[in-house]
Protein backbone atom coordinates (compact mmCIF):
# COMPACT_ATOMS: atom_id res chain seq x y z
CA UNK A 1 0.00 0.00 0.00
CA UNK A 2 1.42 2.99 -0.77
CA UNK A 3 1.99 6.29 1.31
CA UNK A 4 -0.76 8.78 -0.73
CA UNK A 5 1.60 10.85 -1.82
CA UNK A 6 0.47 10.12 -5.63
CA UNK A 7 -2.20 11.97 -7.10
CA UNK A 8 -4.16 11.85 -10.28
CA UNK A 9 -5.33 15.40 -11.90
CA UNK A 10 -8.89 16.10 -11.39
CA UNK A 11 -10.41 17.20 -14.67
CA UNK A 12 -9.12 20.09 -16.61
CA UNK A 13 -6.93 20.66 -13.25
CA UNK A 14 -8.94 24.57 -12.69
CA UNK A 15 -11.94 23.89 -11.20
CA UNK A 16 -14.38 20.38 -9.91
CA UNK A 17 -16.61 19.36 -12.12
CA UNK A 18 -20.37 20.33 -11.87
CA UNK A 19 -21.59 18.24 -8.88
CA UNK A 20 -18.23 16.47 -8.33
CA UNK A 21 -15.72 16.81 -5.63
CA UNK A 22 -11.77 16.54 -5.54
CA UNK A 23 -11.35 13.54 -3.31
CA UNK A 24 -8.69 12.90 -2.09
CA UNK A 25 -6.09 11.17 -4.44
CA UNK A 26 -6.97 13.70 -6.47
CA UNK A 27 -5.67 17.39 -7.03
CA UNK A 28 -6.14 20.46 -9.20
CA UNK A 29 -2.94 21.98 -10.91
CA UNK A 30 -0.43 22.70 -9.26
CA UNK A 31 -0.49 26.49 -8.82
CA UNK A 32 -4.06 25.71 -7.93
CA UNK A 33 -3.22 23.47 -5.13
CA UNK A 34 -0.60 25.58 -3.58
CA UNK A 35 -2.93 28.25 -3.63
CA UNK A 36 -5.32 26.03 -1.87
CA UNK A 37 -2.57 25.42 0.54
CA UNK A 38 -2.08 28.81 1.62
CA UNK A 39 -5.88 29.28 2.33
CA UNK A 40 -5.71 26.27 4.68
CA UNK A 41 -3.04 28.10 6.13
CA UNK A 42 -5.03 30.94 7.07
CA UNK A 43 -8.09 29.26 8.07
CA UNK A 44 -6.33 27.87 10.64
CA UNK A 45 -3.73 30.56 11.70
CA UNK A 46 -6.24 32.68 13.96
CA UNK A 47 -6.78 29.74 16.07
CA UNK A 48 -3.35 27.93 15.96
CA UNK A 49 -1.14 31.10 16.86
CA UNK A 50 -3.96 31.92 19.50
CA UNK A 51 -2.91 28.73 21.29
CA UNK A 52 0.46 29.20 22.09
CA UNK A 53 0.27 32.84 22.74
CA UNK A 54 -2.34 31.98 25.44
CA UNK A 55 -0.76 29.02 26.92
CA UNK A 56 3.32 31.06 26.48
CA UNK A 57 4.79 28.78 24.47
CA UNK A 58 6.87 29.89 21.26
CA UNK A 59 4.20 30.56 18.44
CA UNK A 60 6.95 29.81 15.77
CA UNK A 61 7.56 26.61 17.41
CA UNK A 62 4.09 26.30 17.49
CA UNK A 63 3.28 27.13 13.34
CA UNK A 64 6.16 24.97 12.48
CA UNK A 65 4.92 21.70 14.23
CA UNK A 66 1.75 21.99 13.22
CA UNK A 67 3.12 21.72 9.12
CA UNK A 68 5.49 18.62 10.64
CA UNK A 69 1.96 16.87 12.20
CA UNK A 70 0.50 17.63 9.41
CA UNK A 71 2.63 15.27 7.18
CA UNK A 72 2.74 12.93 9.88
CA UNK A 73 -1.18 12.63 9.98
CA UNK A 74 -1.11 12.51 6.27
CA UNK A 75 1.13 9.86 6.22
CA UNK A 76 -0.39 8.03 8.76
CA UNK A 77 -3.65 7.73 7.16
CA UNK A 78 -1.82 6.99 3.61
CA UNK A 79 -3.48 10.19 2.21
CA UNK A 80 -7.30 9.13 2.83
CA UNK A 81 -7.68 11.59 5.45
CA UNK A 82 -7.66 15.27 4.34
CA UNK A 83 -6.96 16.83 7.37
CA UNK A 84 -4.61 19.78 8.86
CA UNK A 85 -3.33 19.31 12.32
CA UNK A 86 -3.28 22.78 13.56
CA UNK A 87 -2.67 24.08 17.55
CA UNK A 88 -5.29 22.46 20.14
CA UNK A 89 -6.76 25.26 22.27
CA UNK A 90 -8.42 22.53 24.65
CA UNK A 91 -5.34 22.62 26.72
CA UNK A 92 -5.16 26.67 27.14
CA UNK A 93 -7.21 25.81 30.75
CA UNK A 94 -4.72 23.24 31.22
CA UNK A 95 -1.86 25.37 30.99
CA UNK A 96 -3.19 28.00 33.06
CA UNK A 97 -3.69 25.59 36.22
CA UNK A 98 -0.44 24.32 35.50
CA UNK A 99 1.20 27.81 35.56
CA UNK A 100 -0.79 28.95 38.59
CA UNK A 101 0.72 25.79 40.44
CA UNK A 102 4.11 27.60 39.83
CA UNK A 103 4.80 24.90 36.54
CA UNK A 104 6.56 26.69 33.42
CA UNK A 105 6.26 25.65 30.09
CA UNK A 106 8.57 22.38 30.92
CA UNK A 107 6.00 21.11 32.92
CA UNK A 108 3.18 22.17 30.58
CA UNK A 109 4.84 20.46 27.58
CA UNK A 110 5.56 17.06 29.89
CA UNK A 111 1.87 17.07 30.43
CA UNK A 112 0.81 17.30 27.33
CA UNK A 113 3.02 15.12 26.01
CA UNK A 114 1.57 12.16 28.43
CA UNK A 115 -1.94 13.14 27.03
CA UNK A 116 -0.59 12.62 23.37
CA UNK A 117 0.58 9.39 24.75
CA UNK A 118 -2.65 8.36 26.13
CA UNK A 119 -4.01 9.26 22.82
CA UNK A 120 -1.96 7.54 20.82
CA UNK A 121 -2.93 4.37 22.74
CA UNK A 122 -6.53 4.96 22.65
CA UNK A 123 -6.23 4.92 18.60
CA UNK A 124 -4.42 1.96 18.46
CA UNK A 125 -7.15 0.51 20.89
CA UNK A 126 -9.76 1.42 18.43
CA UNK A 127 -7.75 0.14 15.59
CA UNK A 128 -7.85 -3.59 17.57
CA UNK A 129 -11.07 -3.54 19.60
CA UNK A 130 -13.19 -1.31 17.76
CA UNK A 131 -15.00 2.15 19.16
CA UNK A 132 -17.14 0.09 21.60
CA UNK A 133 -14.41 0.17 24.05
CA UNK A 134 -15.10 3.79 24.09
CA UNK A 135 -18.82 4.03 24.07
CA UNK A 136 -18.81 1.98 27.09
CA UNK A 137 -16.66 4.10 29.11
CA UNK A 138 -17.42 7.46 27.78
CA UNK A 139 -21.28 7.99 26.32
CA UNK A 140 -22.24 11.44 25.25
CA UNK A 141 -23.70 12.63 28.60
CA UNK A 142 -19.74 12.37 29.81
CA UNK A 143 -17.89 13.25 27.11
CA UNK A 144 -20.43 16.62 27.15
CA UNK A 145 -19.72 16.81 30.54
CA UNK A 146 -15.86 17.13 30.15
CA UNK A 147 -15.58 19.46 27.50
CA UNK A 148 -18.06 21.66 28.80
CA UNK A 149 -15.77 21.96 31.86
CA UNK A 150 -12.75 21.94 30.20
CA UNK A 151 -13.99 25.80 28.26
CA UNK A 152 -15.83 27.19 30.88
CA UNK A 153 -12.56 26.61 32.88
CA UNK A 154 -11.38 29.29 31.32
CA UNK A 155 -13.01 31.84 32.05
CA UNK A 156 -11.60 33.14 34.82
CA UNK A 157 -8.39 33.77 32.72
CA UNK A 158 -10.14 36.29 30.56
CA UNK A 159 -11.97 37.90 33.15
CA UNK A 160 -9.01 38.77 35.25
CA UNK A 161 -5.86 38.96 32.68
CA UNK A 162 -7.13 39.78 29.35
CA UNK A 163 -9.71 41.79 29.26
CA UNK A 164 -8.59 44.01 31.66
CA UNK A 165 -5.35 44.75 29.97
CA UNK A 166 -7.81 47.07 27.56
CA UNK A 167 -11.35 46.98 28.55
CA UNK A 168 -12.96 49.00 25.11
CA UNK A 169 -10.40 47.13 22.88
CA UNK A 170 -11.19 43.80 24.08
CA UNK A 171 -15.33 44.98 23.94
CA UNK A 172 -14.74 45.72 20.22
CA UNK A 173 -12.73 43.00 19.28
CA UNK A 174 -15.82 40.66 20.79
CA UNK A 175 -18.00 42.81 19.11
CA UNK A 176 -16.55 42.26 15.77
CA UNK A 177 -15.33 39.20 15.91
CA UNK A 178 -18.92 37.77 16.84
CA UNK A 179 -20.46 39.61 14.13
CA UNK A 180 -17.68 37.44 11.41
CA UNK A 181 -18.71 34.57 12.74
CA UNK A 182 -22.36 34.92 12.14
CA UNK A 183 -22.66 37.50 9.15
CA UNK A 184 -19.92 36.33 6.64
CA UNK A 185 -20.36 33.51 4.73
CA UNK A 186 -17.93 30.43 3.86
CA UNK A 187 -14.60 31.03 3.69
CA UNK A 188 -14.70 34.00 5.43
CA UNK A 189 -16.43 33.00 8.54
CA UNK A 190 -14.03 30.35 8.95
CA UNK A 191 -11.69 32.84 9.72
CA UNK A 192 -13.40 34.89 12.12
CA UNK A 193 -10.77 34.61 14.64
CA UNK A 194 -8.39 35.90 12.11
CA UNK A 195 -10.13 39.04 11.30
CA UNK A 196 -10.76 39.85 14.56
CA UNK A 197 -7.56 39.51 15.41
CA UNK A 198 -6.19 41.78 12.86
CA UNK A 199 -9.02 44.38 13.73
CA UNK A 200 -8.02 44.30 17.13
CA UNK A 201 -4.18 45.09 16.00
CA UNK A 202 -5.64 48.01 13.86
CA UNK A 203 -7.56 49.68 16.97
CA UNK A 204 -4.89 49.07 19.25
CA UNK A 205 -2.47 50.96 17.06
CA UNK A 206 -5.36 54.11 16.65
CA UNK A 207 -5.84 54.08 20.37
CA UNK A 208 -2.79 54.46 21.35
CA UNK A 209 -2.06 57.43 18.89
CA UNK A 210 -5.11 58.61 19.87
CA UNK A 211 -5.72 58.08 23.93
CA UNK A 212 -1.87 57.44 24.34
CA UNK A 213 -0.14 55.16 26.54
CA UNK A 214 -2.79 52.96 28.95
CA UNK A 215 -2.93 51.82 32.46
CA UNK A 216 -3.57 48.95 32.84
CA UNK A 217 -1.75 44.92 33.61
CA UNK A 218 0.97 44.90 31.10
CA UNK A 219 2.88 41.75 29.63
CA UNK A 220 3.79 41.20 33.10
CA UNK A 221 1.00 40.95 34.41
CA UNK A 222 1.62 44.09 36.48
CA UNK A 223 -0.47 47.35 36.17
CA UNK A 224 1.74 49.83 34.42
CA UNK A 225 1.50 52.65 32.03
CA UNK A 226 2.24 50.73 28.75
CA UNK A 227 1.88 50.52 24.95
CA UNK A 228 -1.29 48.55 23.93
CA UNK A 229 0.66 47.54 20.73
CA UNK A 230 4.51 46.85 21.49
CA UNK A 231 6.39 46.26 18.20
CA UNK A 232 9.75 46.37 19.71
CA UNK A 233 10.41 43.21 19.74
CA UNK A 234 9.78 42.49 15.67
CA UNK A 235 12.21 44.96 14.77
CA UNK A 236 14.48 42.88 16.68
CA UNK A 237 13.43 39.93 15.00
CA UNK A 238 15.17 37.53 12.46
CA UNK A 239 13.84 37.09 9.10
CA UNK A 240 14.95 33.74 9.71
CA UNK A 241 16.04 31.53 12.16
CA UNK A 242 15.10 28.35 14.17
CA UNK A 243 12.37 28.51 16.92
CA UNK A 244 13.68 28.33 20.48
CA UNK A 245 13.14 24.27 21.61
CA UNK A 246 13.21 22.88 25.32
CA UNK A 247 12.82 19.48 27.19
CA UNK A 248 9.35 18.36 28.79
CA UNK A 249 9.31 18.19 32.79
CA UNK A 250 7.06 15.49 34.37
CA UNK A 251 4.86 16.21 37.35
CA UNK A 252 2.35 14.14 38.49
CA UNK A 253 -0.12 17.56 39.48
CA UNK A 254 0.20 18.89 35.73
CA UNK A 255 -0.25 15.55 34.66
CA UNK A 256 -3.60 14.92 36.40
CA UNK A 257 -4.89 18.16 34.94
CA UNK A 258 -4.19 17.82 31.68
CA UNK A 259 -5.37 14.14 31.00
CA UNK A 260 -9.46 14.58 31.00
CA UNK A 261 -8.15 16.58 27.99
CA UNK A 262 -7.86 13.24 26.08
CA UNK A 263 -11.91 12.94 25.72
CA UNK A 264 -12.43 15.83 23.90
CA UNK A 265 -9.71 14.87 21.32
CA UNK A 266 -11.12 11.45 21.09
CA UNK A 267 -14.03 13.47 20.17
CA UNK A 268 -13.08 16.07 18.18
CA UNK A 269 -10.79 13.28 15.66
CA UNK A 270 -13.65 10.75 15.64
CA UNK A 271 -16.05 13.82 14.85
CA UNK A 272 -13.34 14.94 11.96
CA UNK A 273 -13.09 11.64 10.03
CA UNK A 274 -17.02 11.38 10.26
CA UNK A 275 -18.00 14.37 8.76
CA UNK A 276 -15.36 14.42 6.18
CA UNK A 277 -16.55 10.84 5.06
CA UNK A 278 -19.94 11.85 4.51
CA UNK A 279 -18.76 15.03 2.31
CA UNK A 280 -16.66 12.96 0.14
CA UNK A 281 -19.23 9.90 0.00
CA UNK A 282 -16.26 7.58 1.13
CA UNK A 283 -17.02 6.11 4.46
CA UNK A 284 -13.89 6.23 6.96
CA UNK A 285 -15.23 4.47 10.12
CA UNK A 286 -11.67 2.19 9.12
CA UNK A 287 -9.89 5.13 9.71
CA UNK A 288 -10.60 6.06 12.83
CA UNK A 289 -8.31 4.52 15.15
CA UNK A 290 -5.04 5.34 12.80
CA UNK A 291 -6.51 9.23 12.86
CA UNK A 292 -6.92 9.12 16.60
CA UNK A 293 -3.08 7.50 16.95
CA UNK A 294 -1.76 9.55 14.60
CA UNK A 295 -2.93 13.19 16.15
CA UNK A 296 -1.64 11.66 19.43
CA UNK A 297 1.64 10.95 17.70
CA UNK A 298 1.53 14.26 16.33
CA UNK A 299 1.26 15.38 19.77
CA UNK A 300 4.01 13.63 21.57
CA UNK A 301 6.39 14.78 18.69
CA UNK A 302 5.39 18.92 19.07
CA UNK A 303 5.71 18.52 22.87
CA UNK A 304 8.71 16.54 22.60
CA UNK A 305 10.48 19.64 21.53
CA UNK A 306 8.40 22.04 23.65
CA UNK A 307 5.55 22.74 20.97
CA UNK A 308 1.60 22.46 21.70
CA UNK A 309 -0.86 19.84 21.29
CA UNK A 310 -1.95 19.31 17.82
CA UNK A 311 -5.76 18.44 16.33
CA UNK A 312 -7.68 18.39 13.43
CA UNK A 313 -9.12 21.78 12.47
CA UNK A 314 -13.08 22.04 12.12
CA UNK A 315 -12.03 25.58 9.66
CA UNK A 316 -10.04 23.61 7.46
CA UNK A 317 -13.58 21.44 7.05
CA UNK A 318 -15.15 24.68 6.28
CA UNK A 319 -12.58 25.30 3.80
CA UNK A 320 -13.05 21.79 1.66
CA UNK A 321 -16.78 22.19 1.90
CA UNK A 322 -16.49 25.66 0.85
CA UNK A 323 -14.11 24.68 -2.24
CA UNK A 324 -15.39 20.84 -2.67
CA UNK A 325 -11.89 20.17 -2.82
CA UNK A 326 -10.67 17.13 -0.59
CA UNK A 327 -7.11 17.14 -2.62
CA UNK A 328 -4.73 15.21 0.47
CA UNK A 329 -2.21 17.21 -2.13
CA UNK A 330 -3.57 20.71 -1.00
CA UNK A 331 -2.66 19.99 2.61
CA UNK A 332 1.34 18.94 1.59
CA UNK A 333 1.11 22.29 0.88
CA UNK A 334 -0.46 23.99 3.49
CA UNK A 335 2.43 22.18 5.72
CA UNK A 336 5.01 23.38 3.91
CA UNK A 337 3.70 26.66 4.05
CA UNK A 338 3.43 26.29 7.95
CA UNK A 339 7.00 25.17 8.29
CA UNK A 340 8.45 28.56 6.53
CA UNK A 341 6.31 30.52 8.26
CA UNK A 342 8.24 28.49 11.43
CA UNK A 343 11.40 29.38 10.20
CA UNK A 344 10.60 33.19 10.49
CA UNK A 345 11.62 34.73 13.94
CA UNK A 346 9.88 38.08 12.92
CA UNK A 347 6.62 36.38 12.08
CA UNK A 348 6.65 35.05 15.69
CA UNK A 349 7.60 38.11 17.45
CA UNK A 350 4.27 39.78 15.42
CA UNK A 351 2.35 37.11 16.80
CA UNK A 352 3.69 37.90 20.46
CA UNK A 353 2.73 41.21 20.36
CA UNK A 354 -0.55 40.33 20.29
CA UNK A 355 -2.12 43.14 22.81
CA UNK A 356 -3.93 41.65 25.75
CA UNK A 357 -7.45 43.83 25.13
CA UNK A 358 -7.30 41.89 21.70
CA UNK A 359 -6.67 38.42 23.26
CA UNK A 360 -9.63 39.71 25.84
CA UNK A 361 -12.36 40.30 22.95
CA UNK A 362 -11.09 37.28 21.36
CA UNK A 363 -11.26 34.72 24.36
CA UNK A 364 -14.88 35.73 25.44
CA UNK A 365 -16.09 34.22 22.34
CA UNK A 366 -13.66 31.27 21.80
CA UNK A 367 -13.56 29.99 25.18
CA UNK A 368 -17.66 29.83 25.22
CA UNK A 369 -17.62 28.16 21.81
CA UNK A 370 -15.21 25.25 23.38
CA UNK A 371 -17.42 24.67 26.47
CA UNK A 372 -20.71 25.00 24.52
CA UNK A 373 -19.38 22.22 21.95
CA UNK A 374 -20.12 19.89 25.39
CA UNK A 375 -23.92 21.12 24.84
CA UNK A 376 -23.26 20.56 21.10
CA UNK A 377 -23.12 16.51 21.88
CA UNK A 378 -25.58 16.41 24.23
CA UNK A 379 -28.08 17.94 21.64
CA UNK A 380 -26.63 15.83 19.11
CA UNK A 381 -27.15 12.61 20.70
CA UNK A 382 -30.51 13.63 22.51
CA UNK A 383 -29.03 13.36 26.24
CA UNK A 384 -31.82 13.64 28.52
CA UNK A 385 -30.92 16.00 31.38
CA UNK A 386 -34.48 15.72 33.22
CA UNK A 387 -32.43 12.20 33.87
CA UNK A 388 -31.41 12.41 37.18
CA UNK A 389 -28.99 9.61 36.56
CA UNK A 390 -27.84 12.60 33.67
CA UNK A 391 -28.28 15.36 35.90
CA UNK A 392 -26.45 14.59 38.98
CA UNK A 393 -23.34 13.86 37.98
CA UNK A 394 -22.93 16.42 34.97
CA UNK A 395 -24.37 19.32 37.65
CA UNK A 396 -21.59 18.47 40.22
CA UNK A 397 -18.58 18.04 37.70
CA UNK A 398 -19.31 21.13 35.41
CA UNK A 399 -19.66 23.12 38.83
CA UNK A 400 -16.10 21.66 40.35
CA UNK A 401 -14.39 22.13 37.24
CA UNK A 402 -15.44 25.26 36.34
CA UNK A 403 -15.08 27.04 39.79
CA UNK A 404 -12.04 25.04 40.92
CA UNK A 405 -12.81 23.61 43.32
CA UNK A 406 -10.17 21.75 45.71
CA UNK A 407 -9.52 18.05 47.35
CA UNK A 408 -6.67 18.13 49.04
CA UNK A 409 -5.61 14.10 49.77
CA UNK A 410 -2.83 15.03 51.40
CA UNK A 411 0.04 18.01 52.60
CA UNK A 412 1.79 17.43 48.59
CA UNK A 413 -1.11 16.22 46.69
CA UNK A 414 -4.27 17.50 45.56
CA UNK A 415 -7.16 17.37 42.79
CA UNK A 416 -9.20 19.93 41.74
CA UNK A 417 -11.07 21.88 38.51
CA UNK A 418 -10.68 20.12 35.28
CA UNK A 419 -9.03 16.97 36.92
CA UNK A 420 -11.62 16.74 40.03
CA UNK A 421 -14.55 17.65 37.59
CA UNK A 422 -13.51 14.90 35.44
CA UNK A 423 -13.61 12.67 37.72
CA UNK A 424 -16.68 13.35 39.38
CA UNK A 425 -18.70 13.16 35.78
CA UNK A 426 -17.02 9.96 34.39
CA UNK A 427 -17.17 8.07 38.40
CA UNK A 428 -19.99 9.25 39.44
CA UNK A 429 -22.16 8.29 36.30
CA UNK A 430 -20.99 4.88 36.12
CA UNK A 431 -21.26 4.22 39.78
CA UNK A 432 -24.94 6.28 39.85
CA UNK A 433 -25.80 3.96 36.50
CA UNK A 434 -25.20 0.50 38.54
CA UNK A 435 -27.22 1.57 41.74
CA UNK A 436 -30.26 3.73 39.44
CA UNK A 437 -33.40 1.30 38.83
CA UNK A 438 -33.88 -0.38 34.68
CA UNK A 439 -36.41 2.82 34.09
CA UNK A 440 -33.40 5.61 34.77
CA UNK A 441 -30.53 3.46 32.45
CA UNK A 442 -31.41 4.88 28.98
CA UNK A 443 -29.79 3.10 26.32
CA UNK A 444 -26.21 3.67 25.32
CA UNK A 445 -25.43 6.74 22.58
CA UNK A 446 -22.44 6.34 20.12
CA UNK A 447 -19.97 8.83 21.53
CA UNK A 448 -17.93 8.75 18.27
CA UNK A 449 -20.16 11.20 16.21
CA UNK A 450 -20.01 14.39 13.99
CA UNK A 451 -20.65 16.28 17.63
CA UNK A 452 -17.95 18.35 18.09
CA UNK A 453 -16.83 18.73 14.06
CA UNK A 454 -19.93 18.53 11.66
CA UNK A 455 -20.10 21.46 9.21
CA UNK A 456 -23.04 22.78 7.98
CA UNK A 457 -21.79 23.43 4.03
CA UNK A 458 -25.56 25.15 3.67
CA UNK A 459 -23.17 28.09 4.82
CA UNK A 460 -20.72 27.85 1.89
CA UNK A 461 -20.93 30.39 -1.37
């Protein structure tokens, strides 16, 4: 079998043909495909250089291992897959814990990289058992459960960092970014984050010519009289150069808080091959496990070097719908794209300069959108919350996890918000579900479902 790195030319090579798609093996010309390429790119950029900015790790690093996980996941799947592997924001909670516990980025990396480990597993599971072994141990009331926690986690972070770094920045930065996501169409609301991001830049810069310097926490987090846009640092900046790399750190505290992360990338992969199998018309329920091991590959490999966790990108979805063009081709490109843009110091010091009243608009919407994807699959899958068996467990996990709350086990050990919550939800249900009488045990939901990734293409031009 070979590696899908051969592809035949679709057509006349310009456009699909009337009612046809580019699966695939297939691929336009090639000016046509790198073109292609470079819109994946930015479909995915807002989000993926979000990431590390918000959990301090290198953004270059960050761009750069995305393209390498890319071609990993490509060649993983042997090219059936169109996917691009961009940053995972479901670990920016995860980070923040860790950092408040007095970890640095060592330790943030290290716990990642055990998640990618546990991931990489889990696919390979799949691959020999099948995806009951998840459904038993994770049904949509759970894995709704976690996420949900794991976004509303957050928001603490943007209430008390970002946005008040730049209150009326951060206000119209929400405000516009909101309106891209619902007004524009196709393309263009796939990269909502984007634009908003590069509006927030623009009123930064006429603020501070305007109102001058602010007061307000700086990049310090200390309240200072500061710049709202600081481009010191990319004058500084290579053209080119290597991103800075460092060693994971293992701690059993960072550890526990990161690995509930591991359900919502079950979900979000299983959720990625689905609803790209049903565009194409080329079921890839065989594909599952190898997507799920390679991400957490993927994963281990970023973090291995001091990158983020990787996962398949709902935007870049957006993108093929938008286009009908599933070309595995188009994505080679969009990686090799991402690992120049990696090799550009002063690209990366643009991206840290991102002011925090941007970040502030920015994370109001994106952190809601992560923890309402938990109410996504419960509304997908029909989970009946007037359940108590449902209700009990979901009420007292989302409520530890999202106001941290503590157990403390002993004078050098403790559990509490994402960890605890997770905990709580996946225990308690299972425990609740063998004491709860026949009429309360509803019958088991797939978990591995479009839930967190299905695009509506009635959106596309």
């Amino acid at each position: 079998m070979g590696l899908g790195v051969r592809w035949t030319l679709h057509g006349d090579g310009r456009t699909p043909a009337p009612g046809a798609v580019v699966r695939p093996d297939e691929r336009l010309s090639w000016p046509r495909t790198a073109g292609l390429g470079a819109q994946h790119v930015v479909a995915m950029f807002g989000a993926s250089f979000v990431a590390p900015v918000l959990m301090g790790l290198d953004p270059n690093l960050a761009i750069m291992m995305s393209g390498v996980a890319t071609m990993l996941f490509l060649l993983a799947t042997r090219g059936r897959v169109p996917s691009y592997l961009g940053c995972s924001l479901s670990f920016v909670g995860v980070a923040a814990v860790i950092r408040a516990q007095g970890g640095g980025s060592a330790a943030v990396t290290g716990a990642i990289l055990v998640v990618g480990g546990v991931l990489l597993l889990s696919g390979l599971a799949v691959r020999r058992f099948g995806a009951r072994i998840i459904h038993a141990a994770m049904p949509p009331v759970v894995t709704g459960a976690v996420v949900m926690l794991i976004g509303f986690n957050l928001a603490p972070v943007t209430a008390s960092t970002y946005w008040p770094a730049d209150q009326w920045t951060a206000l119209l930065t929400m405000l516009l970014t909101g309106a891209a996501v619902v007004c524009l169409r196709g393309f263009w609301s796939r990269i909502a984050i984007f634009l908003g991001l590069v509006f927030g830049y623009a009123v930064s810069f006429v603020f501070d010519r305007l109102f001058g310097k602010i007061h307000s926490i700086g990049g310090g987090g200390r309240v200072t009289d500061h710049w709202r846009l600081d481009l010191s640092g990319v004058a500084k900046a290579d053209w080119v150069g290597l991103p800075s790399l460092h060693a994971p750190e293992f701690h059993w505290s960072a550890i526990l808080v990161a690995l509930p992360v591991v359900i919502a990338l079950i979900a979000e992969n299983a959720g990625h091959v689905k609803a790209v199998g049903e565009m194409i018309g080329d079921p890839l329920d065989d594909q599952l496990g190898t997507a799920i091991a390679a991400d957490g590959a993927a994963t281990v490999l970023s973090t291995a070097v001091g990158g983020p966790a990787t996962t398949t990108y709902s935007e870049n979805i957006g993108v093929m719908a938008a286009t009908r063009v599933y070309s595995t081709a188009a994505y080679w490109a969009a990686a090799g794209f991402a690992l120049l843009f990696g090799l550009c110091p002063k690209f990366g010091a643009v991206v840290a300069a991102v002011p925090g009243g941007v970040l502030g608009g920015i994370t109001v919407i994106l952190y809601g959108m992560i923890g309402l994807l938990g109410a996504q699959i419960w509304v997908h899958n029909d989970v009946d919350l007037r359940n108590p068996l449902n209700l009990v467990p979901v009420a007292a996990g989302v409520v530890i996890g999202v106001g941290g709350v503590n157990l403390k086990l002993s004078d050098n050990f403790e559990l509490s918000g994402i960890a605890l919550g997770t905990i709580v939800v996946i225990v308690g249900y299972h425990a609740l579900r063998a004491l709860a009488p026949d009429h309360l045990k509803p019958a088991r939901e797939p978990l591995l479902d479009a839930g967190t990734s299905a695009y509506d293409d009635d959106r596309a031009p």
